[in-house]
C-alpha atoms as a PDB file:
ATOM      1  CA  UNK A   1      15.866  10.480  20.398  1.00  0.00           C
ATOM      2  CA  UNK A   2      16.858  13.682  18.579  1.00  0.00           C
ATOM      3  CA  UNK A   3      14.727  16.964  18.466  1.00  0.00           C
ATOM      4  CA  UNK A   4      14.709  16.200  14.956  1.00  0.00           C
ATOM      5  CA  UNK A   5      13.895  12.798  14.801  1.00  0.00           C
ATOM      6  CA  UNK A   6      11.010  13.458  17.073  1.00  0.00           C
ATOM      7  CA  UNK A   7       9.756  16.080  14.554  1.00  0.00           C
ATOM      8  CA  UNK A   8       9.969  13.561  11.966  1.00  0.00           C
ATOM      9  CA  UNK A   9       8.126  10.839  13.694  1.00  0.00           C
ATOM     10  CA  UNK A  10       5.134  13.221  14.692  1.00  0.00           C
ATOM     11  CA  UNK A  11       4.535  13.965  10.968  1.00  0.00           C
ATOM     12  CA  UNK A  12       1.985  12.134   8.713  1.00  0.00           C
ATOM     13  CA  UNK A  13       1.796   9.705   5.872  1.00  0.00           C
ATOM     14  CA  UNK A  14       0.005  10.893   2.870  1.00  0.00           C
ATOM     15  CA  UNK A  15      -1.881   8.308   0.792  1.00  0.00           C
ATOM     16  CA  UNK A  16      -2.669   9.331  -2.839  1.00  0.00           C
ATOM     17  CA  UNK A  17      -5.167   7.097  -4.477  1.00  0.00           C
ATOM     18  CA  UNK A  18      -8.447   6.073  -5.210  1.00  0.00           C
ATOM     19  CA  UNK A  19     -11.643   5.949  -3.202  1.00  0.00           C
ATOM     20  CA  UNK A  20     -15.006   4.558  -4.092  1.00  0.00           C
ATOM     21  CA  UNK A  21     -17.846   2.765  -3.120  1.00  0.00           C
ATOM     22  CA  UNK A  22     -17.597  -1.406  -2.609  1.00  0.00           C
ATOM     23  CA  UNK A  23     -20.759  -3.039  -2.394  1.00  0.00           C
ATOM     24  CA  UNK A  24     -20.470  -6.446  -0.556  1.00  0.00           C
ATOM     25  CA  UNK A  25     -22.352  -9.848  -1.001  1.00  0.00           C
ATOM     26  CA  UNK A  26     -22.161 -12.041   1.740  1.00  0.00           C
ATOM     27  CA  UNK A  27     -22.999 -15.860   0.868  1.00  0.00           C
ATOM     28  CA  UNK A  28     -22.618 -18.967   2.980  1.00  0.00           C
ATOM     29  CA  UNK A  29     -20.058 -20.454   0.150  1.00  0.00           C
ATOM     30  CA  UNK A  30     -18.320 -19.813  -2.737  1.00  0.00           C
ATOM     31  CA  UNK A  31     -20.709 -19.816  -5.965  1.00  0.00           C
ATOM     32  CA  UNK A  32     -20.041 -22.257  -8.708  1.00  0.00           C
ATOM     33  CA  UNK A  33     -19.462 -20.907 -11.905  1.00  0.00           C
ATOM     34  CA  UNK A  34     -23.092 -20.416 -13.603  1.00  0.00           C
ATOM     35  CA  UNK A  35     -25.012 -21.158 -10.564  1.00  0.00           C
ATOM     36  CA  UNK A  36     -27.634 -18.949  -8.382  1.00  0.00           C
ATOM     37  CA  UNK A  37     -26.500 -18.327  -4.057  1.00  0.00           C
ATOM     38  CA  UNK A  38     -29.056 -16.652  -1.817  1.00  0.00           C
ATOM     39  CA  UNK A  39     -27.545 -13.687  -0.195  1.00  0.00           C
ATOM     40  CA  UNK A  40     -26.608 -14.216   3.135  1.00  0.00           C
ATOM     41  CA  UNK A  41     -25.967 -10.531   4.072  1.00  0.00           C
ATOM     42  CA  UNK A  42     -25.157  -7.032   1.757  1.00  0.00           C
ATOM     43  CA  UNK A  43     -22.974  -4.236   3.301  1.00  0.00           C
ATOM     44  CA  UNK A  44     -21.649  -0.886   1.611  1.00  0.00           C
ATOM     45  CA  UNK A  45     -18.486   0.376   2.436  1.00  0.00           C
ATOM     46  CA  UNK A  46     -15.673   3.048   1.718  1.00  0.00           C
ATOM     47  CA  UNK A  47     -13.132   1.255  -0.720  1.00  0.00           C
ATOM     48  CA  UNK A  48     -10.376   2.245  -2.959  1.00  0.00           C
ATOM     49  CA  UNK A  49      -6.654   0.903  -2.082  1.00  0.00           C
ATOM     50  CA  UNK A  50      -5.299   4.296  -1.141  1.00  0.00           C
ATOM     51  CA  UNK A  51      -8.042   4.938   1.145  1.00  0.00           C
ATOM     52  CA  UNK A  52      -8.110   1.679   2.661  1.00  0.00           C
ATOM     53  CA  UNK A  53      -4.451   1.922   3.226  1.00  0.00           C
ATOM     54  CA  UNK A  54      -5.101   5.181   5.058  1.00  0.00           C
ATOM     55  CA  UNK A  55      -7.636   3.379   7.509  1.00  0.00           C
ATOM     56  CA  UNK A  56      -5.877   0.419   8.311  1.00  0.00           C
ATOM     57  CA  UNK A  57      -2.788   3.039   9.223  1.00  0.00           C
ATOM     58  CA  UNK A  58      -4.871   4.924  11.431  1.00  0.00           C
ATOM     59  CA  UNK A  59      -6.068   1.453  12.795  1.00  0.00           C
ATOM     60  CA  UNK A  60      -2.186   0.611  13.485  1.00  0.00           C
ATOM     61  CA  UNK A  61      -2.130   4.028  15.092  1.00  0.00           C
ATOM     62  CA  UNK A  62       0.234   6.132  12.467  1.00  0.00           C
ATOM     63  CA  UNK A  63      -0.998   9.829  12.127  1.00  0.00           C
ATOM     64  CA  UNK A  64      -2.103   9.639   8.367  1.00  0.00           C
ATOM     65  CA  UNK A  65      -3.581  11.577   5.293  1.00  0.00           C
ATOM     66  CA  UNK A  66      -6.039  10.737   2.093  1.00  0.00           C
ATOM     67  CA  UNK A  67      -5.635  12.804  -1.406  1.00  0.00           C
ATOM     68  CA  UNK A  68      -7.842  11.479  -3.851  1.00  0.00           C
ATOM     69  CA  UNK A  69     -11.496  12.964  -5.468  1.00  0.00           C
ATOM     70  CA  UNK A  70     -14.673  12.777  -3.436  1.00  0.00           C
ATOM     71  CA  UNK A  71     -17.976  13.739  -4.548  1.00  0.00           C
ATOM     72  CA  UNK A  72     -21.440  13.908  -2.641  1.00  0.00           C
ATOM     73  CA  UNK A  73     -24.066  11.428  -2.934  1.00  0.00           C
ATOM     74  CA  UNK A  74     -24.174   8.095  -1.747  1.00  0.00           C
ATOM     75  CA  UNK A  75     -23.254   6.805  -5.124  1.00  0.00           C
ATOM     76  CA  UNK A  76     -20.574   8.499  -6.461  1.00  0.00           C
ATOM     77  CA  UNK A  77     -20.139   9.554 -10.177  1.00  0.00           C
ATOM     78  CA  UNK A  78     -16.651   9.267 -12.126  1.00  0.00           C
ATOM     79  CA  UNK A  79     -14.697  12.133 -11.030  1.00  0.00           C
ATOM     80  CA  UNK A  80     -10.673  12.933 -12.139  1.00  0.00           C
ATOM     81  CA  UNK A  81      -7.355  11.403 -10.720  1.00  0.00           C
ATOM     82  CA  UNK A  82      -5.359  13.981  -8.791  1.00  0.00           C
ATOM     83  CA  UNK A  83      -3.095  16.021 -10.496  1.00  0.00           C
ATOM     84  CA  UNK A  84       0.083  17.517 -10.109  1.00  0.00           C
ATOM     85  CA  UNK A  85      -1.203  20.614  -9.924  1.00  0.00           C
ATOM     86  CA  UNK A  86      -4.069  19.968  -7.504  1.00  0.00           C
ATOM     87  CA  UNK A  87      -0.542  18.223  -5.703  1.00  0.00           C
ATOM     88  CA  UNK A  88       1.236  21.300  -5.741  1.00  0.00           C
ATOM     89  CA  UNK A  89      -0.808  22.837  -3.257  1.00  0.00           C
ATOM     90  CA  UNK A  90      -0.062  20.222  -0.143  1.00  0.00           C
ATOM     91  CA  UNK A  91       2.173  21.656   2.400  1.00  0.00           C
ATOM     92  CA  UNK A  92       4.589  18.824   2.301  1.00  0.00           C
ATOM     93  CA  UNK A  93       6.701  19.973   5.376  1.00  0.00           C
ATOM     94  CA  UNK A  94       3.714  17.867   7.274  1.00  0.00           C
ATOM     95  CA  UNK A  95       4.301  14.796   5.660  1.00  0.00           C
ATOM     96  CA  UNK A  96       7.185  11.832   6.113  1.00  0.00           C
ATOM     97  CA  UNK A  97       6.590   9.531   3.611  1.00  0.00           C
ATOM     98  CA  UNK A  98       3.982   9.501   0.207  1.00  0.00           C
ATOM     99  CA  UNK A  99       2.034   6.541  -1.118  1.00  0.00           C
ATOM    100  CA  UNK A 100       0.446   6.817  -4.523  1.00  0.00           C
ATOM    101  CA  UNK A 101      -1.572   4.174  -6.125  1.00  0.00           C
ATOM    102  CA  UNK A 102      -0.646   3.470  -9.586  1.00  0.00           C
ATOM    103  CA  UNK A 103      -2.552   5.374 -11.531  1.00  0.00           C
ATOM    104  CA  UNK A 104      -2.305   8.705 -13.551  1.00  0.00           C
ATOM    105  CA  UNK A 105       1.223   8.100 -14.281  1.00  0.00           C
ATOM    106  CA  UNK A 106       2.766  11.217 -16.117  1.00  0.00           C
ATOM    107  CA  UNK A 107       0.676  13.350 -13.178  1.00  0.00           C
ATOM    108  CA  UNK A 108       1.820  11.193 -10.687  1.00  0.00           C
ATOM    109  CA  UNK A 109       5.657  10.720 -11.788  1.00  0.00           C
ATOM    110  CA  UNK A 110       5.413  15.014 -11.777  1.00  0.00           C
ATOM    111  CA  UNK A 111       4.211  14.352  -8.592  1.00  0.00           C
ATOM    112  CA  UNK A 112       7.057  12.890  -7.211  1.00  0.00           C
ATOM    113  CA  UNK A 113       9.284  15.368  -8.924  1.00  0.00           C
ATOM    114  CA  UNK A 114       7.782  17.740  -6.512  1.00  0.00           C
ATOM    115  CA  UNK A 115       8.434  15.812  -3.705  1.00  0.00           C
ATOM    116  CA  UNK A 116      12.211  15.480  -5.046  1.00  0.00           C
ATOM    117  CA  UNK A 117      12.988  19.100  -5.096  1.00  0.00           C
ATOM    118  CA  UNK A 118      11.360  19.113  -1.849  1.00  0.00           C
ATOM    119  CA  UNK A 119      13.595  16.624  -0.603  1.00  0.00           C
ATOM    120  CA  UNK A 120      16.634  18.518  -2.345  1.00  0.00           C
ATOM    121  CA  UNK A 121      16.673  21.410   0.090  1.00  0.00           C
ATOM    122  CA  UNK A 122      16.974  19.423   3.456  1.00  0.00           C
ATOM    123  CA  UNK A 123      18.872  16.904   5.283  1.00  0.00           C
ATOM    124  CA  UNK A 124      18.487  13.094   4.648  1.00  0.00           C
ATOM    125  CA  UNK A 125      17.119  12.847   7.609  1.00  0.00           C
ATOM    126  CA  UNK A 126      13.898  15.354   7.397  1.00  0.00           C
ATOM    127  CA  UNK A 127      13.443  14.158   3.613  1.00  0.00           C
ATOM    128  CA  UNK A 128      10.351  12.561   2.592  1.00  0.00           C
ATOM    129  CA  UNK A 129       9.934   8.759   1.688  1.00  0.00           C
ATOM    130  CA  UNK A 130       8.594   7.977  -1.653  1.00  0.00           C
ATOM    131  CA  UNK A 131       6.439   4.597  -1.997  1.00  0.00           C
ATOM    132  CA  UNK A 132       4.139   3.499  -4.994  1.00  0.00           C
ATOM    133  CA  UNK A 133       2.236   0.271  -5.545  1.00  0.00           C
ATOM    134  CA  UNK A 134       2.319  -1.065  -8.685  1.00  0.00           C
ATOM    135  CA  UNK A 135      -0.940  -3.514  -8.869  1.00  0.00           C
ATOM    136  CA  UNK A 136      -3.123  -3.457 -12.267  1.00  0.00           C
ATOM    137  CA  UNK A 137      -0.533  -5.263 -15.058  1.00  0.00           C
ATOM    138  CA  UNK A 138      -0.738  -1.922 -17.110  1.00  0.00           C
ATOM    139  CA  UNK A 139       2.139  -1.328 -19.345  1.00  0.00           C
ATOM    140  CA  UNK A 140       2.339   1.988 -18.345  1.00  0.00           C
ATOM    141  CA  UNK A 141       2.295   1.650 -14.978  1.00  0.00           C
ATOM    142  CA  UNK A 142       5.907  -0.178 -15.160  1.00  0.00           C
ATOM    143  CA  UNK A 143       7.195   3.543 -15.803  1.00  0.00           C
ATOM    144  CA  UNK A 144       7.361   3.736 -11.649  1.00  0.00           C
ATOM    145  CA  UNK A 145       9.702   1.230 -11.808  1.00  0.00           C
ATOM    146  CA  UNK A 146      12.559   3.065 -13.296  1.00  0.00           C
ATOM    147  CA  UNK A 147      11.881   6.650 -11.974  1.00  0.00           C
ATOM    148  CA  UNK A 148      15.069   7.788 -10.092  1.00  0.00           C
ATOM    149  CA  UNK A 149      13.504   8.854  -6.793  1.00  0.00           C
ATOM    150  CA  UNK A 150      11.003   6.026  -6.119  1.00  0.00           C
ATOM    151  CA  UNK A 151      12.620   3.828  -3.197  1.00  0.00           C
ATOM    152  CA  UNK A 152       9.543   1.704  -2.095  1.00  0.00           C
ATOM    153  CA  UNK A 153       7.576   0.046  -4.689  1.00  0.00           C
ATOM    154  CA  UNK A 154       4.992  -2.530  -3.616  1.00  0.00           C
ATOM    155  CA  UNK A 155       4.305  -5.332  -6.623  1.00  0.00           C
ATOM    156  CA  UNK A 156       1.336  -6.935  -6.936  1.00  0.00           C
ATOM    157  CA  UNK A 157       1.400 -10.846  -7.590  1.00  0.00           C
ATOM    158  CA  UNK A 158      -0.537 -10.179 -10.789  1.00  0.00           C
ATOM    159  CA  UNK A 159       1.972  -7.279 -12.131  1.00  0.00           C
ATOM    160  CA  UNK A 160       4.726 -10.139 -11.414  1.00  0.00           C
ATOM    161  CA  UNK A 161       3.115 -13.166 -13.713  1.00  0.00           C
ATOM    162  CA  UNK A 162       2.122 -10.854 -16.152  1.00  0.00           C
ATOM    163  CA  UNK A 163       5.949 -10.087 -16.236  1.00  0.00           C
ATOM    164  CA  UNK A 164       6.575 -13.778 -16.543  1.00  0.00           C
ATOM    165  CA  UNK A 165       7.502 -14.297 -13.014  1.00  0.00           C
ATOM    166  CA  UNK A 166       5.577 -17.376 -11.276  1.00  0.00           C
ATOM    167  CA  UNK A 167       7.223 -16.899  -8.008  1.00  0.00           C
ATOM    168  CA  UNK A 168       8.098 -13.995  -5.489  1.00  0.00           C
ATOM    169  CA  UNK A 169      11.497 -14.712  -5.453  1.00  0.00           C
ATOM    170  CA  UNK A 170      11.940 -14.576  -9.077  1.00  0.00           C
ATOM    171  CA  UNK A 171       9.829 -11.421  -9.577  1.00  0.00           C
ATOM    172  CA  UNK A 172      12.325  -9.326  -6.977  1.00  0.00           C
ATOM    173  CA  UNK A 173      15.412 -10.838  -8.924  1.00  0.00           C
ATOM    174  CA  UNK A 174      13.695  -9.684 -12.674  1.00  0.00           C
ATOM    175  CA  UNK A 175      12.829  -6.561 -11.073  1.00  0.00           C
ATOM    176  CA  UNK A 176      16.481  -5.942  -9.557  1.00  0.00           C
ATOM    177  CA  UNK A 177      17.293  -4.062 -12.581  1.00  0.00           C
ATOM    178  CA  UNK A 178      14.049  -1.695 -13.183  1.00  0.00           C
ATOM    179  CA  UNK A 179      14.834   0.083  -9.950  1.00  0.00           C
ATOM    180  CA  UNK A 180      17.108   2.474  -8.645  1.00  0.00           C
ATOM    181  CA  UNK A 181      20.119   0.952  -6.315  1.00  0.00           C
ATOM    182  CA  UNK A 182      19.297   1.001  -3.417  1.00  0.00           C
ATOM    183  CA  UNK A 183      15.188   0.799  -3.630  1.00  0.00           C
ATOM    184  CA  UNK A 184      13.034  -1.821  -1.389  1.00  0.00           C
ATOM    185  CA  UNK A 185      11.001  -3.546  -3.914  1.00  0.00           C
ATOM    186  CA  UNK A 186       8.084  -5.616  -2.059  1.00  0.00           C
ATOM    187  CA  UNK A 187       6.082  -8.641  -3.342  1.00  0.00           C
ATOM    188  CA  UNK A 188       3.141 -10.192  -1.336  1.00  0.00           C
ATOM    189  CA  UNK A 189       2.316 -13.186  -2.787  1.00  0.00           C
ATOM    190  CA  UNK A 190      -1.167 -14.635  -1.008  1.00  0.00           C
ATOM    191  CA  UNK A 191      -0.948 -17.808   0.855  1.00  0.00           C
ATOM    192  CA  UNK A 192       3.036 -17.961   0.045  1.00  0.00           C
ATOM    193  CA  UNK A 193       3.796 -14.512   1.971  1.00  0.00           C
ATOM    194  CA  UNK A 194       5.605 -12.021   0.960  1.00  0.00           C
ATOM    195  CA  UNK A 195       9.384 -11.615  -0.061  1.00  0.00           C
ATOM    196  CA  UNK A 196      11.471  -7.933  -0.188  1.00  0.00           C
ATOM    197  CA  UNK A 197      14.524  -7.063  -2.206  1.00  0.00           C
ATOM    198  CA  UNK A 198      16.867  -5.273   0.546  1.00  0.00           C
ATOM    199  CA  UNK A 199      18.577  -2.232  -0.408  1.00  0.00           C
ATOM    200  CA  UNK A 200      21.773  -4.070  -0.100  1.00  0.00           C
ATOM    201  CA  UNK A 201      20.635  -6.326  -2.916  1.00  0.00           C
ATOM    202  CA  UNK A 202      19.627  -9.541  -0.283  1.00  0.00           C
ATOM    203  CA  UNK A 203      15.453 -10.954  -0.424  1.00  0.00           C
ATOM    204  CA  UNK A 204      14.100 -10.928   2.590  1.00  0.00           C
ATOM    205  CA  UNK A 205      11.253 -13.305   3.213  1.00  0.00           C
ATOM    206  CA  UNK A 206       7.955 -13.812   5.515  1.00  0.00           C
ATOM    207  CA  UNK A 207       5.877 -16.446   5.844  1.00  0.00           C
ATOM    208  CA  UNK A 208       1.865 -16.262   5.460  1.00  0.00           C
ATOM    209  CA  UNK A 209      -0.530 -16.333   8.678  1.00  0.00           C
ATOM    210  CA  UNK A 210      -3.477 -17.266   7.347  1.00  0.00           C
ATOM    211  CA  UNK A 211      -6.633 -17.206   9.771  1.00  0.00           C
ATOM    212  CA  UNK A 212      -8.373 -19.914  11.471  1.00  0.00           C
ATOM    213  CA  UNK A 213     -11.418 -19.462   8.867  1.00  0.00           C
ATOM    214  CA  UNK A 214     -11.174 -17.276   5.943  1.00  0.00           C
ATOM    215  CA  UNK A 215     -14.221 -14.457   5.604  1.00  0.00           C
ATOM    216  CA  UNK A 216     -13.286 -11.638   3.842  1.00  0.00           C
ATOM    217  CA  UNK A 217      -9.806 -10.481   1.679  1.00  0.00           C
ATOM    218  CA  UNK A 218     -11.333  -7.940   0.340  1.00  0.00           C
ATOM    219  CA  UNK A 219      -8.126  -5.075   0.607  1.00  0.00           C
ATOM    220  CA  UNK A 220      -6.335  -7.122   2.413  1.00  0.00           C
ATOM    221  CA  UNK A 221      -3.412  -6.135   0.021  1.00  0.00           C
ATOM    222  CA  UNK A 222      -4.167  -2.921   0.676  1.00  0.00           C
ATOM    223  CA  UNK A 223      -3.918  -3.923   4.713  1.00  0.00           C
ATOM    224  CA  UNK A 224      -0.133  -5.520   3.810  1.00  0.00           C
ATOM    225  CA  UNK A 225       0.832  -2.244   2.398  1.00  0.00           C
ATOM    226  CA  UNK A 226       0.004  -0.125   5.179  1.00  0.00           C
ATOM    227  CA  UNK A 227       1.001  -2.262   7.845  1.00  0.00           C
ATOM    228  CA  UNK A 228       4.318  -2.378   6.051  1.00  0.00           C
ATOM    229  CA  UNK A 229       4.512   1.169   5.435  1.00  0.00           C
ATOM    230  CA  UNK A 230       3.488   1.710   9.959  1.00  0.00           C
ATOM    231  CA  UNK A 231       6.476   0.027  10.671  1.00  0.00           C
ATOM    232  CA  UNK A 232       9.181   1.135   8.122  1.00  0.00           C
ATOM    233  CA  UNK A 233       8.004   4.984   8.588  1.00  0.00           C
ATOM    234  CA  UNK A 234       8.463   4.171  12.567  1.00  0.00           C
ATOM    235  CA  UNK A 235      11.960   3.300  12.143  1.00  0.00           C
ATOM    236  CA  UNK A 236      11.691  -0.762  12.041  1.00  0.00           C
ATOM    237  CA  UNK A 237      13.860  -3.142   9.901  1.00  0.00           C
ATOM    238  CA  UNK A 238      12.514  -4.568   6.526  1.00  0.00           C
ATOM    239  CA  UNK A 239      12.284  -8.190   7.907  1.00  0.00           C
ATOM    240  CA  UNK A 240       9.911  -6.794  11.087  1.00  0.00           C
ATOM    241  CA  UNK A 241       8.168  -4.865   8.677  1.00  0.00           C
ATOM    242  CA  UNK A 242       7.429  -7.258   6.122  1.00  0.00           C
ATOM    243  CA  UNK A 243       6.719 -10.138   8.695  1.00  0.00           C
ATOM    244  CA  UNK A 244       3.771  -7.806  10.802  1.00  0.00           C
ATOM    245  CA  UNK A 245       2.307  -6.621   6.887  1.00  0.00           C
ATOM    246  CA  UNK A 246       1.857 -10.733   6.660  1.00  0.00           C
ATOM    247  CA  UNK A 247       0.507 -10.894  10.085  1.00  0.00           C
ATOM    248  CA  UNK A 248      -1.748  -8.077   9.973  1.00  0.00           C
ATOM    249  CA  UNK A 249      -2.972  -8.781   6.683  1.00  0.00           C
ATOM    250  CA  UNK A 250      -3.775 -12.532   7.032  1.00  0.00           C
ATOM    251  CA  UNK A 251      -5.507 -11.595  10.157  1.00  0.00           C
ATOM    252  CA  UNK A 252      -8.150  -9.404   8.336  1.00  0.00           C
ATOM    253  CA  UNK A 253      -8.785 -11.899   6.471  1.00  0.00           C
ATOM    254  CA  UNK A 254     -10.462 -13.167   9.139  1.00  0.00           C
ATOM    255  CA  UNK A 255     -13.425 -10.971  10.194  1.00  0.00           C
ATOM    256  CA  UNK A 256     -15.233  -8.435   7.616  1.00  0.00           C
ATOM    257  CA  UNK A 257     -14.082  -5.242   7.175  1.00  0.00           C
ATOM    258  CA  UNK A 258     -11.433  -3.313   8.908  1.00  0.00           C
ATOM    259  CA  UNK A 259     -13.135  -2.595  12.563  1.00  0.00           C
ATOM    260  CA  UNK A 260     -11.012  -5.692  14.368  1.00  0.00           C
ATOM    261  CA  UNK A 261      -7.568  -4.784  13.375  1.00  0.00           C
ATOM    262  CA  UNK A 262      -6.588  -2.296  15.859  1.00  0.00           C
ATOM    263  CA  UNK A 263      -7.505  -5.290  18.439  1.00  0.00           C
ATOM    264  CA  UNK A 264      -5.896  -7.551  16.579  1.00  0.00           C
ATOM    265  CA  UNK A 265      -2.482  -6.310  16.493  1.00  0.00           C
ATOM    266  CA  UNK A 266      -2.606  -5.259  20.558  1.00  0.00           C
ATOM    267  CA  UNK A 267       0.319  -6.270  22.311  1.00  0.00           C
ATOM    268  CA  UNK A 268       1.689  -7.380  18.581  1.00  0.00           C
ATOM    269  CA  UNK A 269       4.122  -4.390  18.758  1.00  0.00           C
END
């Protein structure tokens, strides 16, 4: 391995996003529509997809950074998205690839515009990866799509049907032309997997692994993502990657919380 690569690999991935407080009901099974359950067990925990993204890749072991707006108290009021200009002060040199969560789009696309003149001045290389996730089926949200230097954009399956696509395969096809040439587009589709559109145009598919007993999916999107995101800013290939964000995310979905994924995925790698 290079000097430079090295360099590369010891810098961070930034998550820009959303953080807030979930509030968790635990019941012994699924309530019927209209009906009372006794609650088995209540939790509180941190939520919000960027930040969960950024502890499942700390879990996984990647070196990793949250932007987003925090306030005291243990219930937190409505505070602002980032903006570009609260961007503009991040000393990108420590950072190898970006995540935002579709949100703020004008202050996020500027966002990104920072990050390509960034980019401009060095070789490929040392450049920074760009990825978004595109999950709320908000019309303006599709904007990320099209924007020149986005090469990683993660598609919810709701964003997809609300296009008119009812299956993975199709959504990555419909989607071919929204993106630039040469962009990964990524669809995780629940208990049928998850399929990618290669930068050389070919889908790339992975299977679900669904646990023994299901307990909790709460982010486990938000799992796939950053498992995904581990292994493609490590150097892997998009099948690897797209096979251990299916592996790692169906496995959450087997214990509450976060806490047994760094367990999980020992010896996986």
């Amino acid at each position: 391995m290079s000097v430079r690569s090295m360099e590369q690999k010891d810098k961070k991935v930034l998550c820009i996003g959303l953080v807030c407080l979930d509030i968790i009901s635990v019941v012994d099974k699924y309530p019927e529509e209209d009906t009372d359950n006794r609650c088995v067990s209540q939790r509180w925990q941190r939520g919000g997809n960027a930040s969960n993204s950024c502890t499942v890749l700390s879990l996984l072991g990647t070196s990793c950074a949250f932007m987003g707006s925090l306030c005291a108290g243990p219930v937190a009021r409505n505070v602002p998205d980032v903006t570009a200009e609260d961007f503009s002060k991040v000393d990108l040199s420590h950072f190898k690839w970006i995540h935002w969560e579709g949100r703020n789009v004008d202050e996020q696309l500027k966002m990104i515009q920072q990050v390509a003149r960034h980019n401009a001045a060095l070789p490929l290389q040392q450049q920074i990866t760009i990825s978004v996730e595109i999950e709320k089926p908000r019309e303006p949200l599709y904007e990320l799509f099209a924007y020149g230097d986005v090469v990683n954009v993660f598609v919810s399956k709701d964003v997809a049907r609300h296009l008119g696509f009812q299956t993975p395969q199709t959504a990555l096809e419909g989607l071919r032309c929204r993106v630039k040439v040469g962009a990964v587009v990524i669809c995780a589709w629940a208990e049928k997997g998850a399929d990618a559109l290669a930068p050389d145009g070919l889908l790339v598919h992975s299977d679900a692994f669904p646990p023994e007993r299901l307990v909790d999916t709460l982010g486990a999107g938000d799992t796939f993502n950053a498992a995904v995101i581990h292994k493609l800013s490590n150097g892997a290939r998009l099948e690897e990657a797209l096979t251990f964000g299916c592996r790692v995310a169906g496995g959450k979905c087997g214990f509450h919380g976060y806490g047994g994924i760094a367990d999980m995925v020992t010896g996986q790698e």
